[in-house]
N, C-alpha and C. Protein backbone atom coordinates (compact mmCIF):
# COMPACT_ATOMS: atom_id res chain seq x y z
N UNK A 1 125.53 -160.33 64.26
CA UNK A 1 124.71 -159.55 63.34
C UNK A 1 125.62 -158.60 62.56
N UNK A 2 125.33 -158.47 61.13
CA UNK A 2 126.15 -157.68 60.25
C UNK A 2 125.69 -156.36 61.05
N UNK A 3 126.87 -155.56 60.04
CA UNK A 3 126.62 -154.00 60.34
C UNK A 3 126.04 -153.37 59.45
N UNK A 4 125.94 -152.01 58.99
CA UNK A 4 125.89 -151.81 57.80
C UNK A 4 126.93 -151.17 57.17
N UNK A 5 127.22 -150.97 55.83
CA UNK A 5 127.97 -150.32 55.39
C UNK A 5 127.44 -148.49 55.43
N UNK A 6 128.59 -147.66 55.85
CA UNK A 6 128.36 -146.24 55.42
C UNK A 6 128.44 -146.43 54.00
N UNK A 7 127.48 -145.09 53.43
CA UNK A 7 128.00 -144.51 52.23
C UNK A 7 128.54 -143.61 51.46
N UNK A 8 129.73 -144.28 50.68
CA UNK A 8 131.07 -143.09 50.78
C UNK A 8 130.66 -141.36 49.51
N UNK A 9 130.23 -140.86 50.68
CA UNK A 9 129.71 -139.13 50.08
C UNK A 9 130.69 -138.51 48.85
N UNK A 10 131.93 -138.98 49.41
CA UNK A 10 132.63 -138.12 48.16
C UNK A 10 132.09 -139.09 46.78
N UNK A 11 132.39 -140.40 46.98
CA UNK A 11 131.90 -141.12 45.63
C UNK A 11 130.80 -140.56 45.23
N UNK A 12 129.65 -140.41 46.17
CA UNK A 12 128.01 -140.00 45.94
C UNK A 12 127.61 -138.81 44.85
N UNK A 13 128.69 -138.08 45.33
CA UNK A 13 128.86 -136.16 44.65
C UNK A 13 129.72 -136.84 43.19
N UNK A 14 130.45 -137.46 42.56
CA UNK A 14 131.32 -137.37 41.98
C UNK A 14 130.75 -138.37 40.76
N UNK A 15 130.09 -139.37 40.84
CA UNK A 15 129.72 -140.73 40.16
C UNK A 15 128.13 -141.03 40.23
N UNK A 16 127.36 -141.30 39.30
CA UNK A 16 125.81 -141.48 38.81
C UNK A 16 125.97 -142.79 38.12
N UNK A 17 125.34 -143.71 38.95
CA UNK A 17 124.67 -144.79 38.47
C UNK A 17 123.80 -144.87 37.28
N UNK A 18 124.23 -145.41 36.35
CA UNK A 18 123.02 -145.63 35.01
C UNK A 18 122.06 -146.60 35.09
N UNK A 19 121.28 -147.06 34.22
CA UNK A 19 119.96 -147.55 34.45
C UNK A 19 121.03 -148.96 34.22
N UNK A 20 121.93 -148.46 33.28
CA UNK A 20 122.59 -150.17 33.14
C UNK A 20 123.44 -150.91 34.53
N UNK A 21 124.10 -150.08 35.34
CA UNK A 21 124.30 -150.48 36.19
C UNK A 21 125.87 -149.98 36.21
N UNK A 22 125.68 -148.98 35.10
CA UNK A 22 127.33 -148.30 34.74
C UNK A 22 127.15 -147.08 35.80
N UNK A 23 128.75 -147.00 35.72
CA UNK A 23 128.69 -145.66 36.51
C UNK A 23 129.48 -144.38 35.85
N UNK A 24 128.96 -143.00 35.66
CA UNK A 24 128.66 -142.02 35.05
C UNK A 24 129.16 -140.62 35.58
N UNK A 25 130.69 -140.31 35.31
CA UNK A 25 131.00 -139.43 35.57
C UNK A 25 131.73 -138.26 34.78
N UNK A 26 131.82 -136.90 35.08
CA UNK A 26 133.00 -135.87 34.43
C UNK A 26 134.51 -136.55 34.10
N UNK A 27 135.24 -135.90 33.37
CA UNK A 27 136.47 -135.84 32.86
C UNK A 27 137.45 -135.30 33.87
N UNK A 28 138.34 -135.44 34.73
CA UNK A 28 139.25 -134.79 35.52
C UNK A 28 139.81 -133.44 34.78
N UNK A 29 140.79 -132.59 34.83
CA UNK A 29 141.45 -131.23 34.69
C UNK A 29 140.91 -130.40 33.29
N UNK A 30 139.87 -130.05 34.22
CA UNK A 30 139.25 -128.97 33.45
C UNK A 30 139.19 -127.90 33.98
N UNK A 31 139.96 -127.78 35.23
CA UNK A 31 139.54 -126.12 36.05
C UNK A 31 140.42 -125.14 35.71
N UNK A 32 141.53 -125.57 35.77
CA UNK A 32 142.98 -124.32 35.27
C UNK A 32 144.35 -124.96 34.55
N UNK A 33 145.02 -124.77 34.36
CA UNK A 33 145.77 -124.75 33.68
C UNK A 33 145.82 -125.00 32.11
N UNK A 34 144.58 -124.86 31.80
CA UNK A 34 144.30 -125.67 30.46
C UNK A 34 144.54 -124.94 29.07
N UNK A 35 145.87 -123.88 28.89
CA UNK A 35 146.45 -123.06 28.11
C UNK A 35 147.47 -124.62 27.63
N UNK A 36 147.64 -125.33 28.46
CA UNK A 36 148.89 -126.58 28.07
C UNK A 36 148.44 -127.49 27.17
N UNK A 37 146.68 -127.50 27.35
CA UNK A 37 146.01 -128.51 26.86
C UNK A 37 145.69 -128.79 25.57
N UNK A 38 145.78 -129.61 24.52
CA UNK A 38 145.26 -129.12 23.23
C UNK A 38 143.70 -129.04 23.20
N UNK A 39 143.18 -128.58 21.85
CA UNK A 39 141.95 -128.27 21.92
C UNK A 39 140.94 -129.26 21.67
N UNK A 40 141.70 -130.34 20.98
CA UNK A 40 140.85 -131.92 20.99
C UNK A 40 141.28 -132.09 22.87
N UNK A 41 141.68 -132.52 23.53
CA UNK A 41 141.72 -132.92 24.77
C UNK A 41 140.46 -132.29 25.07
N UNK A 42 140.46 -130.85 25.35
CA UNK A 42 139.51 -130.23 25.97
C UNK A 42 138.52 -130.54 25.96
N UNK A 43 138.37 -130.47 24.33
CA UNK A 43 137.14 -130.82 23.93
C UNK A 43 136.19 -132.23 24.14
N UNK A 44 137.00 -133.46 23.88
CA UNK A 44 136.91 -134.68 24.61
C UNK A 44 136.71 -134.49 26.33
N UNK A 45 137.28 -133.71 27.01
CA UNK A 45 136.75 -134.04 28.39
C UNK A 45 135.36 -133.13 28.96
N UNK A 46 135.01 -132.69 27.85
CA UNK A 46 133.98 -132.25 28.17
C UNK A 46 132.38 -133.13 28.09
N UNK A 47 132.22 -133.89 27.55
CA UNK A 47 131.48 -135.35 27.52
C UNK A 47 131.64 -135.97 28.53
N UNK A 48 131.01 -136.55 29.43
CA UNK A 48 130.55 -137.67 30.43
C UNK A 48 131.65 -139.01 30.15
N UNK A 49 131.95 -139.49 30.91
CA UNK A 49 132.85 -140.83 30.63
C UNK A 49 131.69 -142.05 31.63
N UNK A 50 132.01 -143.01 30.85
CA UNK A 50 131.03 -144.14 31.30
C UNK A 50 131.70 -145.40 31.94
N UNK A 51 132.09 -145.56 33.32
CA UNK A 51 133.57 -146.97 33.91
C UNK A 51 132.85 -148.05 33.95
N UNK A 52 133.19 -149.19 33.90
CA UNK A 52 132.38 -150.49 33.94
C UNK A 52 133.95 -150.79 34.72
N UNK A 53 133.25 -152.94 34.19
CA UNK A 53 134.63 -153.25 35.28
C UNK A 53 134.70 -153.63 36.40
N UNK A 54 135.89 -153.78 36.98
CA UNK A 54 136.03 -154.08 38.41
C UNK A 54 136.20 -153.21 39.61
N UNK A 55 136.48 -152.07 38.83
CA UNK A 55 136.57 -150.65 39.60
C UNK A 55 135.19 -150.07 39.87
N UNK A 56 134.66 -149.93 38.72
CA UNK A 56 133.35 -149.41 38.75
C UNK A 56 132.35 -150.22 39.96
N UNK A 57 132.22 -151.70 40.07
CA UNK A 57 131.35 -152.59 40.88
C UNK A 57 132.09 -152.28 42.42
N UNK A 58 133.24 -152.02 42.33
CA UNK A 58 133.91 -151.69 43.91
C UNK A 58 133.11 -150.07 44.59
N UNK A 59 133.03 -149.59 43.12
CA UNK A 59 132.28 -147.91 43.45
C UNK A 59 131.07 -147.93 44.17
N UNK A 60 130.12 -148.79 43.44
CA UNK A 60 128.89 -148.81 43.02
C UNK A 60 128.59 -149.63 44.83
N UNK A 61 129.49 -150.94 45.24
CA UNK A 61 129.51 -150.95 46.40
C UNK A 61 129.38 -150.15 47.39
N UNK A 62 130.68 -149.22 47.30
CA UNK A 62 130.65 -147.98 48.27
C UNK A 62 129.68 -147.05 48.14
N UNK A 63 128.96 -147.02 47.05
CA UNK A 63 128.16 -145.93 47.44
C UNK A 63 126.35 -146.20 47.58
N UNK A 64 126.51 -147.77 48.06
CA UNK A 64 125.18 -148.09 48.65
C UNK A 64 124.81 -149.23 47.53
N UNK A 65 124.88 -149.80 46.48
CA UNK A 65 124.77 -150.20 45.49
C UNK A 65 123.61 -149.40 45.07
N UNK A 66 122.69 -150.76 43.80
CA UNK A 66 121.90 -150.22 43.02
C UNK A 66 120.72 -150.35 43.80
């Protein structure tokens, strides 16, 4: 008899499933150092990023699927 899979919490907190089946997260280094950063960067990571792919379906696995 299978087991089940856990589901991986840090993914859970970090990544939102879309209705499409994309997955829906923040921009990485936005907390400090961002005097280095230009002001288009910034500004770009402040918008949602949307992963598809083969990475994304490995996520979407771990974190229970759809």
């Amino acid at each position: 008899m299978a087991t089940k899979n856990k589901t991986n919490r840090s993914l859970k907190k970090r990544f939102k499933i879309t209705a499409t089946g994309k997955l829906k997260h923040s921009h990485g280094k936005r907390r400090h150092l961002l005097a280095g950063r230009t002001s288009k960067a910034k500004r770009h990571a402040r918008k949602p990023e949307v992963t598809t792919g083969p990475t994304a379906d490995a996520y979407i696995i771990a974190m229970g699927g759809l």
